[in-house]
PDB file of N, CA and C in Angstrom:
ATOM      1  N   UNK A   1      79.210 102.397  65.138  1.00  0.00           N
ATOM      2  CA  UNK A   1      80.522 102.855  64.726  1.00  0.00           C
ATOM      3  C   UNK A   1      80.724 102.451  63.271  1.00  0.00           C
ATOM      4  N   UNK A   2      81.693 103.540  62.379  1.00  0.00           N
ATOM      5  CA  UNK A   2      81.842 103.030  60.844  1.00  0.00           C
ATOM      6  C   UNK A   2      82.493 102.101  61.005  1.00  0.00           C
ATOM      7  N   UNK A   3      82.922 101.345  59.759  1.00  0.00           N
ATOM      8  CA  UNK A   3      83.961 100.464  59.528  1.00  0.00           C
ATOM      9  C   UNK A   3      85.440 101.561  59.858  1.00  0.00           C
ATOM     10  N   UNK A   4      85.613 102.565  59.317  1.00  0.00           N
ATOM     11  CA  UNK A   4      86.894 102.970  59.685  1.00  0.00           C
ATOM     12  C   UNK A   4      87.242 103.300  60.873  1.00  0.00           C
ATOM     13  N   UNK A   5      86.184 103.995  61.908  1.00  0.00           N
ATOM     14  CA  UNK A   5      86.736 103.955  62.766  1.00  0.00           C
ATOM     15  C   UNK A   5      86.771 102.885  63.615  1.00  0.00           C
ATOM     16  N   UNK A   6      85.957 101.496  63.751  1.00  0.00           N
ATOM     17  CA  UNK A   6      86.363 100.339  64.127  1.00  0.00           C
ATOM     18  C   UNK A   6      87.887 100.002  63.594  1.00  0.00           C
ATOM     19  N   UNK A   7      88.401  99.862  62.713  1.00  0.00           N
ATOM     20  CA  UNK A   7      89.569  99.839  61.563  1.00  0.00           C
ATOM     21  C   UNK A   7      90.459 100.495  62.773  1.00  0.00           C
ATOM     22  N   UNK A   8      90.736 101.657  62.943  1.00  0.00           N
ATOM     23  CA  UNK A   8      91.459 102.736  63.685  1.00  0.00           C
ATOM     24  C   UNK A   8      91.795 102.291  64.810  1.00  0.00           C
ATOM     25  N   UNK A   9      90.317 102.359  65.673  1.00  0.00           N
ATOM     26  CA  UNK A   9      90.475 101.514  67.059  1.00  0.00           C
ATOM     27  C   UNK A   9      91.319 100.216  67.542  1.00  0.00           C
ATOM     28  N   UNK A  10      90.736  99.266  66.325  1.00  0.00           N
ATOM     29  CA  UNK A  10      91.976  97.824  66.458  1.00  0.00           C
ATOM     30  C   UNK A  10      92.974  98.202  66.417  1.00  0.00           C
ATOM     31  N   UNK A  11      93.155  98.825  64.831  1.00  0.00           N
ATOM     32  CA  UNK A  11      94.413  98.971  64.784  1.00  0.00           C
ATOM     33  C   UNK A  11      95.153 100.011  65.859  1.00  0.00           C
ATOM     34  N   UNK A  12      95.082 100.606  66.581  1.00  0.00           N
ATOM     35  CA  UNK A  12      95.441 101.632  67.918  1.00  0.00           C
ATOM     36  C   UNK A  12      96.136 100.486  69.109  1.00  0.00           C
ATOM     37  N   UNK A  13      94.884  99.197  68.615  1.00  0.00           N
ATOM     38  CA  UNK A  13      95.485  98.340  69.916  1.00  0.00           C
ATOM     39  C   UNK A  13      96.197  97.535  69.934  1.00  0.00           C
ATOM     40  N   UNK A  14      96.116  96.886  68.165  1.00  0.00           N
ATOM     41  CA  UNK A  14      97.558  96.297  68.198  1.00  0.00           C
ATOM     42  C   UNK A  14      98.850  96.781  68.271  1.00  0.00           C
ATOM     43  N   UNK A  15      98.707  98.126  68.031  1.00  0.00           N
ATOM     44  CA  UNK A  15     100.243  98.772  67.607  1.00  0.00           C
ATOM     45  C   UNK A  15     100.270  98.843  69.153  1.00  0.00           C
ATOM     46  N   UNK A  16      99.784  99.033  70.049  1.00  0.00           N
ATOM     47  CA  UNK A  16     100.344  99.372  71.352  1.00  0.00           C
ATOM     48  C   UNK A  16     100.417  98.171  71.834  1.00  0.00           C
ATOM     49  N   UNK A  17      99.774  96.957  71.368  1.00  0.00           N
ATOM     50  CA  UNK A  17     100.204  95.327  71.947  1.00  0.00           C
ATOM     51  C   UNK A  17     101.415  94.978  71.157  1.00  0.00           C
ATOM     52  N   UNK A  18     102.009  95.570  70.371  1.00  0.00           N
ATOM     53  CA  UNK A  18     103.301  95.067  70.363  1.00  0.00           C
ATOM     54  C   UNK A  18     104.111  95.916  70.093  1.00  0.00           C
ATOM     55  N   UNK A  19     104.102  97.787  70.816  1.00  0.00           N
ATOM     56  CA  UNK A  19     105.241  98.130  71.369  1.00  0.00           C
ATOM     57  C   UNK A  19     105.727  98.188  72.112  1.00  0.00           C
ATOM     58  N   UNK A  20     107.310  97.699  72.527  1.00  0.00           N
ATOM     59  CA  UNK A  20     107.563  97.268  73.847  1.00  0.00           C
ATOM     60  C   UNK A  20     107.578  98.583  74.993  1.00  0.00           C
ATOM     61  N   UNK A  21     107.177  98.108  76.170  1.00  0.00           N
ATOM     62  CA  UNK A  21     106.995  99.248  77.101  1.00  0.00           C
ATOM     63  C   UNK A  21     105.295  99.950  77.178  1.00  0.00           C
ATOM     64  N   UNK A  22     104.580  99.681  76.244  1.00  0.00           N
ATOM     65  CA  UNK A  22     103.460 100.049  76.215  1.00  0.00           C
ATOM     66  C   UNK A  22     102.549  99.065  76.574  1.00  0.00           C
ATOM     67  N   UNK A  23     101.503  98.751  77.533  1.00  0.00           N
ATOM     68  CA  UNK A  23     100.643  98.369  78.105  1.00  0.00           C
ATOM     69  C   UNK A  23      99.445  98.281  78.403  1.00  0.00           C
ATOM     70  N   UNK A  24      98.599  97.614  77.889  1.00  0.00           N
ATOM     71  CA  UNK A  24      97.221  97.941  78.287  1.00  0.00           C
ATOM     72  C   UNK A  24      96.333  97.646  78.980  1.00  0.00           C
ATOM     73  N   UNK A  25      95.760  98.791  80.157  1.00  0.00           N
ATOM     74  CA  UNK A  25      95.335  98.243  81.409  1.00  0.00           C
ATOM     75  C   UNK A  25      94.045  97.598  81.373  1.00  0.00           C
ATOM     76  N   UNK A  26      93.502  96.855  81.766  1.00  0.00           N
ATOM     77  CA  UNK A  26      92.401  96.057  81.948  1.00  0.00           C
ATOM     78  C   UNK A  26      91.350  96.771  83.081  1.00  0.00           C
ATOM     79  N   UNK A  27      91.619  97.992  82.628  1.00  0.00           N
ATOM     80  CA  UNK A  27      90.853  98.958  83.939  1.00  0.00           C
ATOM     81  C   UNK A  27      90.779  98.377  85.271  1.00  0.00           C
ATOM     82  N   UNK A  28      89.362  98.768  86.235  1.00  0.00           N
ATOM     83  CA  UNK A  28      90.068  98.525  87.334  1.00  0.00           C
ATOM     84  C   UNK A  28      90.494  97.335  88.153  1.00  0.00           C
ATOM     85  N   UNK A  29      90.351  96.524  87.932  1.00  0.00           N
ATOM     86  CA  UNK A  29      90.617  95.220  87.853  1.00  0.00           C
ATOM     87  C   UNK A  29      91.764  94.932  87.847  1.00  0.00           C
ATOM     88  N   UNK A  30      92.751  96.004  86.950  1.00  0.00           N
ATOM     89  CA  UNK A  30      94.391  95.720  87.252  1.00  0.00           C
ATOM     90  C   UNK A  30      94.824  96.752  88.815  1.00  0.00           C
ATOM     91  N   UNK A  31      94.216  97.620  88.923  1.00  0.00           N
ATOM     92  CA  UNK A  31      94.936  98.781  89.897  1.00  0.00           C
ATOM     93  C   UNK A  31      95.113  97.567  91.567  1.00  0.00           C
ATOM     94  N   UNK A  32      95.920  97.799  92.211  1.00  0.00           N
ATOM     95  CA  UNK A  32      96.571  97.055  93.377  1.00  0.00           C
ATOM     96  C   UNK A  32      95.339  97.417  94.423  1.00  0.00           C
ATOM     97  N   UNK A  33      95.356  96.791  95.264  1.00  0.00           N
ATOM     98  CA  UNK A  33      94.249  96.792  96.313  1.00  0.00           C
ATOM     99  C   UNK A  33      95.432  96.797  98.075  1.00  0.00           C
ATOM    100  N   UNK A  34      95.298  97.853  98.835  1.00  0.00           N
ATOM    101  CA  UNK A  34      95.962  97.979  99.765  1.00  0.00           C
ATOM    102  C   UNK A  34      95.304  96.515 100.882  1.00  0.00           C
ATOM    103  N   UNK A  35      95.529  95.816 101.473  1.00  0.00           N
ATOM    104  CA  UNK A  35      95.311  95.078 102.728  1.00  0.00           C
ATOM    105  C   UNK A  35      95.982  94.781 103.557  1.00  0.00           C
ATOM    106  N   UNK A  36      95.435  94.442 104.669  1.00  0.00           N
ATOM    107  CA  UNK A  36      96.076  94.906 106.202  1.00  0.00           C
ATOM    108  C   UNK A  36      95.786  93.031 106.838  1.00  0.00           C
ATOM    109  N   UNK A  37      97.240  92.588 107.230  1.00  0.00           N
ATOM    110  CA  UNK A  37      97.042  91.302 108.000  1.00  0.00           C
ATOM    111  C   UNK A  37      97.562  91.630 109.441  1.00  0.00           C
ATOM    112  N   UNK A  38      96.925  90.852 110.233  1.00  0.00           N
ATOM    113  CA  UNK A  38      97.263  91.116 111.864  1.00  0.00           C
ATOM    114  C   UNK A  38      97.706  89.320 112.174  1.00  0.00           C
ATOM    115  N   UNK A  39      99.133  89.471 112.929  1.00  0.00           N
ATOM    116  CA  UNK A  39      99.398  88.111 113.324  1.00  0.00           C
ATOM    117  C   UNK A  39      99.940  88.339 114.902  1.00  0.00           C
ATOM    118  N   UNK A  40      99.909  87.385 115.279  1.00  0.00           N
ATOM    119  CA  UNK A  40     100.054  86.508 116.768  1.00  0.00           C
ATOM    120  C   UNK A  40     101.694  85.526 116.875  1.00  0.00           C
ATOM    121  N   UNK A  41     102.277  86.043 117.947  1.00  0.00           N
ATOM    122  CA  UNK A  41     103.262  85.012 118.501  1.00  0.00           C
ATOM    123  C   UNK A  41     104.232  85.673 119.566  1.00  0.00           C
ATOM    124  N   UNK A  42     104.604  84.329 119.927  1.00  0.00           N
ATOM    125  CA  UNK A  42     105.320  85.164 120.884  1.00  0.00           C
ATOM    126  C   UNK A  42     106.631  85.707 121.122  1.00  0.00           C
ATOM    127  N   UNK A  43     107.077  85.650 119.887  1.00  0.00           N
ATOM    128  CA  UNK A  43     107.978  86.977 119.623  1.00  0.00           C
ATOM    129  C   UNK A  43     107.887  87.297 118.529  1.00  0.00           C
ATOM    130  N   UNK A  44     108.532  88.799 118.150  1.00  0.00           N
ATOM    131  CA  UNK A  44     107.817  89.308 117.179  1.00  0.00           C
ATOM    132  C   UNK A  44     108.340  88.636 115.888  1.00  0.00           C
ATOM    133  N   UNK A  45     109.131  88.357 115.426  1.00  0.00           N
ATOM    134  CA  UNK A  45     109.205  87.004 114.424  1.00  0.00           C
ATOM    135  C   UNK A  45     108.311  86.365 113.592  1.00  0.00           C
ATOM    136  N   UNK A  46     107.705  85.872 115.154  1.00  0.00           N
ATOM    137  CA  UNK A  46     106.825  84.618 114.965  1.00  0.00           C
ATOM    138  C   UNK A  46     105.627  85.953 114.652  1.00  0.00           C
ATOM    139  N   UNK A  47     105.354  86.618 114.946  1.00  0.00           N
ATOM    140  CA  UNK A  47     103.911  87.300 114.624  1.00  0.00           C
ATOM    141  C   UNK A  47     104.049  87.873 113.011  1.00  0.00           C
ATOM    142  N   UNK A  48     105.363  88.333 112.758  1.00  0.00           N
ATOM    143  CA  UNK A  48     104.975  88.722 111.349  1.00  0.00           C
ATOM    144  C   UNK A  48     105.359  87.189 110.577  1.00  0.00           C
ATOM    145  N   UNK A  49     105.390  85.897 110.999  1.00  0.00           N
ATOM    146  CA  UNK A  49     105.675  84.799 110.077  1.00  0.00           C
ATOM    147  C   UNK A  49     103.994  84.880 109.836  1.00  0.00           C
ATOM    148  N   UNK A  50     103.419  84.475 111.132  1.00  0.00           N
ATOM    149  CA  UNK A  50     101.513  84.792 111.034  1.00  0.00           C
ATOM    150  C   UNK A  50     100.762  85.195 110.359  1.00  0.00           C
ATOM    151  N   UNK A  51     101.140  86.811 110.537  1.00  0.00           N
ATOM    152  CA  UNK A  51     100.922  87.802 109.169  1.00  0.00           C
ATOM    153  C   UNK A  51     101.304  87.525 108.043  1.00  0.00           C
ATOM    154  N   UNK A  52     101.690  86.979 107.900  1.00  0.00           N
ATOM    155  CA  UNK A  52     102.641  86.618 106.562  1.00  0.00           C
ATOM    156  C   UNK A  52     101.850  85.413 105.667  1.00  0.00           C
ATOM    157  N   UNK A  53     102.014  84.439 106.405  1.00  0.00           N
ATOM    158  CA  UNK A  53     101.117  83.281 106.596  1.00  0.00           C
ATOM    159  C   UNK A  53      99.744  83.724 105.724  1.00  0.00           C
ATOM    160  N   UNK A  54      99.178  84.751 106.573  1.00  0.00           N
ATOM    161  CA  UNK A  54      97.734  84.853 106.435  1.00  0.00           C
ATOM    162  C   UNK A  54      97.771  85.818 104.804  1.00  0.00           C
ATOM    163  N   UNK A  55      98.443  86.859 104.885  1.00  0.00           N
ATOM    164  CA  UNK A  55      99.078  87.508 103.208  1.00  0.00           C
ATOM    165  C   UNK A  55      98.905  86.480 102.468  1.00  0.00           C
ATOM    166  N   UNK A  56      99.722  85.148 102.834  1.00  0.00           N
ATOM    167  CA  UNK A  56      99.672  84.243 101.425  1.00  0.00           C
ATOM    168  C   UNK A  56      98.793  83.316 101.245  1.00  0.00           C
ATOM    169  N   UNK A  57      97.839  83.203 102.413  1.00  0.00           N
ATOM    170  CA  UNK A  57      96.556  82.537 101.981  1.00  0.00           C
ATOM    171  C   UNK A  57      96.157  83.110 101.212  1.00  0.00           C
ATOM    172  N   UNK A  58      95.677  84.657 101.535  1.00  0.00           N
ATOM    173  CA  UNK A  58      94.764  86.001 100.689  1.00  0.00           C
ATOM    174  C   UNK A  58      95.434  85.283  99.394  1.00  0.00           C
ATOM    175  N   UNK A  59      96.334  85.548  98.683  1.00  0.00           N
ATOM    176  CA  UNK A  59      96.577  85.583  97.723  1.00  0.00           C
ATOM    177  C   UNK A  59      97.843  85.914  97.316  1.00  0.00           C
ATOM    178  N   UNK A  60      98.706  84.833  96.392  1.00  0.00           N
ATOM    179  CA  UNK A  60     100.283  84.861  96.239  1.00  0.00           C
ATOM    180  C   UNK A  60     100.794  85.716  96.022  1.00  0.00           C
ATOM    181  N   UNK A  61      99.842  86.437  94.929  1.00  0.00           N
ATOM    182  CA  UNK A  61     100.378  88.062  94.090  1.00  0.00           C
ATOM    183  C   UNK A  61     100.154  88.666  94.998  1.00  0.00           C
ATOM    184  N   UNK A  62     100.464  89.366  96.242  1.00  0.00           N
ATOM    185  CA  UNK A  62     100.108  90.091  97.304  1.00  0.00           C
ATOM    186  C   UNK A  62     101.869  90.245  97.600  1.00  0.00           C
ATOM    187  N   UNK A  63     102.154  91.541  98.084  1.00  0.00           N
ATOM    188  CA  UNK A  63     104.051  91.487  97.936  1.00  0.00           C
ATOM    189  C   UNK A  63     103.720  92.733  99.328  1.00  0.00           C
ATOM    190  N   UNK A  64     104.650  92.296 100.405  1.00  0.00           N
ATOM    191  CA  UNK A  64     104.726  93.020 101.518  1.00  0.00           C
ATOM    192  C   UNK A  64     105.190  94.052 101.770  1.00  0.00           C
ATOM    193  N   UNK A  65     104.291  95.327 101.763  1.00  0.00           N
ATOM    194  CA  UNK A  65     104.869  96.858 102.085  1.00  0.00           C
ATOM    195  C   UNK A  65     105.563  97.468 103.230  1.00  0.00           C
ATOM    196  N   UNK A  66     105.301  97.088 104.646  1.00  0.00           N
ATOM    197  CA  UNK A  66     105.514  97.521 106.101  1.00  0.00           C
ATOM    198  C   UNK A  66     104.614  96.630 106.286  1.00  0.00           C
ATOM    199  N   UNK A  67     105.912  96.452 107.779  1.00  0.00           N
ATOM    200  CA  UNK A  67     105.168  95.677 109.152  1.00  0.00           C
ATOM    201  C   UNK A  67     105.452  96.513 110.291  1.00  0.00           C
ATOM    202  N   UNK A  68     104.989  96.528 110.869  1.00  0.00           N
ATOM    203  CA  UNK A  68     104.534  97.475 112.364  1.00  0.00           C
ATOM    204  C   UNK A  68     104.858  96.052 113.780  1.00  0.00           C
ATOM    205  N   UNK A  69     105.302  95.786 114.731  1.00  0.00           N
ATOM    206  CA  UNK A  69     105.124  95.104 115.315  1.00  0.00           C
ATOM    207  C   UNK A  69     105.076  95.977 116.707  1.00  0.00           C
ATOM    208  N   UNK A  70     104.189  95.176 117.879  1.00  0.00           N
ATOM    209  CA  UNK A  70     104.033  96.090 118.647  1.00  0.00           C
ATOM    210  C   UNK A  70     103.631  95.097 119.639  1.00  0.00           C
ATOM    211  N   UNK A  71     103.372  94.881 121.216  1.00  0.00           N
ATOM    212  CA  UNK A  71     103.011  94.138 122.384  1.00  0.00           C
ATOM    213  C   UNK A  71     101.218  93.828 122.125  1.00  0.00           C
ATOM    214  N   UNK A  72     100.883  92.962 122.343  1.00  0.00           N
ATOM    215  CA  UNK A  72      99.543  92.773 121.976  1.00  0.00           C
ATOM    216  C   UNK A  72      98.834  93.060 123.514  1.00  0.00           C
ATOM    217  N   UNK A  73      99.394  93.752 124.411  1.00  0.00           N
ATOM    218  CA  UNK A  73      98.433  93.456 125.772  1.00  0.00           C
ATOM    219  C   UNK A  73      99.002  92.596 126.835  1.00  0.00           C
ATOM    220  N   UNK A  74      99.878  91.709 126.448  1.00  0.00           N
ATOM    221  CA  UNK A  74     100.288  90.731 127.519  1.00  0.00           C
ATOM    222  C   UNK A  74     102.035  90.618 126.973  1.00  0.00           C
ATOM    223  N   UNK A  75     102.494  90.633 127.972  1.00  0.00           N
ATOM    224  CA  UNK A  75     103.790  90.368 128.592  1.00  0.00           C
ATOM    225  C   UNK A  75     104.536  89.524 127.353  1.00  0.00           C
ATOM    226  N   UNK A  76     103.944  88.263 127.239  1.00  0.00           N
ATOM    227  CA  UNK A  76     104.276  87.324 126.125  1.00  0.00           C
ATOM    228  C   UNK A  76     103.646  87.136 124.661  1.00  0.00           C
ATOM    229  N   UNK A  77     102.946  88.151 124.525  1.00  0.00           N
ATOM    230  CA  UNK A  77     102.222  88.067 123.195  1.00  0.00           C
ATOM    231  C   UNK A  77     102.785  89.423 122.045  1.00  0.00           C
ATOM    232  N   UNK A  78     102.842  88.829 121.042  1.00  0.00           N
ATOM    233  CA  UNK A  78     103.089  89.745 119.972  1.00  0.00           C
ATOM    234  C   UNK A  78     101.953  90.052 118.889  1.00  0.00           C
ATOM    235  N   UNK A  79     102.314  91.485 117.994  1.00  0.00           N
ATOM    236  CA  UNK A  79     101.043  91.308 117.511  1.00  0.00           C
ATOM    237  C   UNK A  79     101.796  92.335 115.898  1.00  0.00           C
ATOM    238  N   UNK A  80     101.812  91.873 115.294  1.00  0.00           N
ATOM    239  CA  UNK A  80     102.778  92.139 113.429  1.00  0.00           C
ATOM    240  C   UNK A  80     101.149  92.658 112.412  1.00  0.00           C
ATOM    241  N   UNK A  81     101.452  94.007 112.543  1.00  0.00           N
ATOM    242  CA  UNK A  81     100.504  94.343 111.023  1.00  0.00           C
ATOM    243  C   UNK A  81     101.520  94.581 109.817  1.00  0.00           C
ATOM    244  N   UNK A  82     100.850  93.927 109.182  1.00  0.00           N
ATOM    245  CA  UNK A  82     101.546  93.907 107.907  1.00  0.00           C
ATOM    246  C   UNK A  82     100.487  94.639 107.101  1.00  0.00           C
ATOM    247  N   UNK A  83     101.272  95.255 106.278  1.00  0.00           N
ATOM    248  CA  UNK A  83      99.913  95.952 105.177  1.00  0.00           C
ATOM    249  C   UNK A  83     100.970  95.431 103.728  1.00  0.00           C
ATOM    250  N   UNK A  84     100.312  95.213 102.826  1.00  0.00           N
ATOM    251  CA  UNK A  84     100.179  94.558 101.811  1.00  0.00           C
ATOM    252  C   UNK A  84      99.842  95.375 100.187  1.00  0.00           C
ATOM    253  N   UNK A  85     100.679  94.963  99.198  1.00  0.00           N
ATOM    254  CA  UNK A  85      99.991  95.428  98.218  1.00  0.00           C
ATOM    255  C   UNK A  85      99.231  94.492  97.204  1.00  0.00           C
ATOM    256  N   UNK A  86      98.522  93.966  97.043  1.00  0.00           N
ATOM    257  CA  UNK A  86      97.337  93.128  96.282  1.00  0.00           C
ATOM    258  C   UNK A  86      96.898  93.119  95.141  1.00  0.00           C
TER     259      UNK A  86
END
């Protein structure tokens, strides 16, 4: 590459690093990652606290989209999907 258009390029990226509202993505590495937690308890409460639980092990920056709660099979068991954005 010349010197000018190296010249151009920087300069392209500072002006957009400090106009406000403009952003520059770190390709894909920034885009959100969908994930799915499954929790346990015995009421449904307690199953999406589980799910929840397990979301914030994964990782803090993870912010909760829908939970689904539904009978896991038994009388006294609950079962909370949470899906996640990451």
């Amino acid at each position: 590459m010349n010197g000018r258009v190296t010249r151009a390029v920087a300069g392209a990226a500072l002006t957009a690093a400090l106009v406000p509202g403009v952003a520059l993505a770190a390709g894909p590495a920034a885009a959100a990652e969908t994930r799915t937690f499954v929790g346990y308890g015995a009421i449904p409460s307690d199953a999406h606290a589980d799910a929840e639980a397990q979301m914030r092990a994964y990782s803090s920056s993870c912010v909760e989209v829908s939970t689904t709660s539904s009978p896991a099979g038994s009388a006294h068991t609950w079962k909370a999907t949470l899906t996640a954005s990451c």
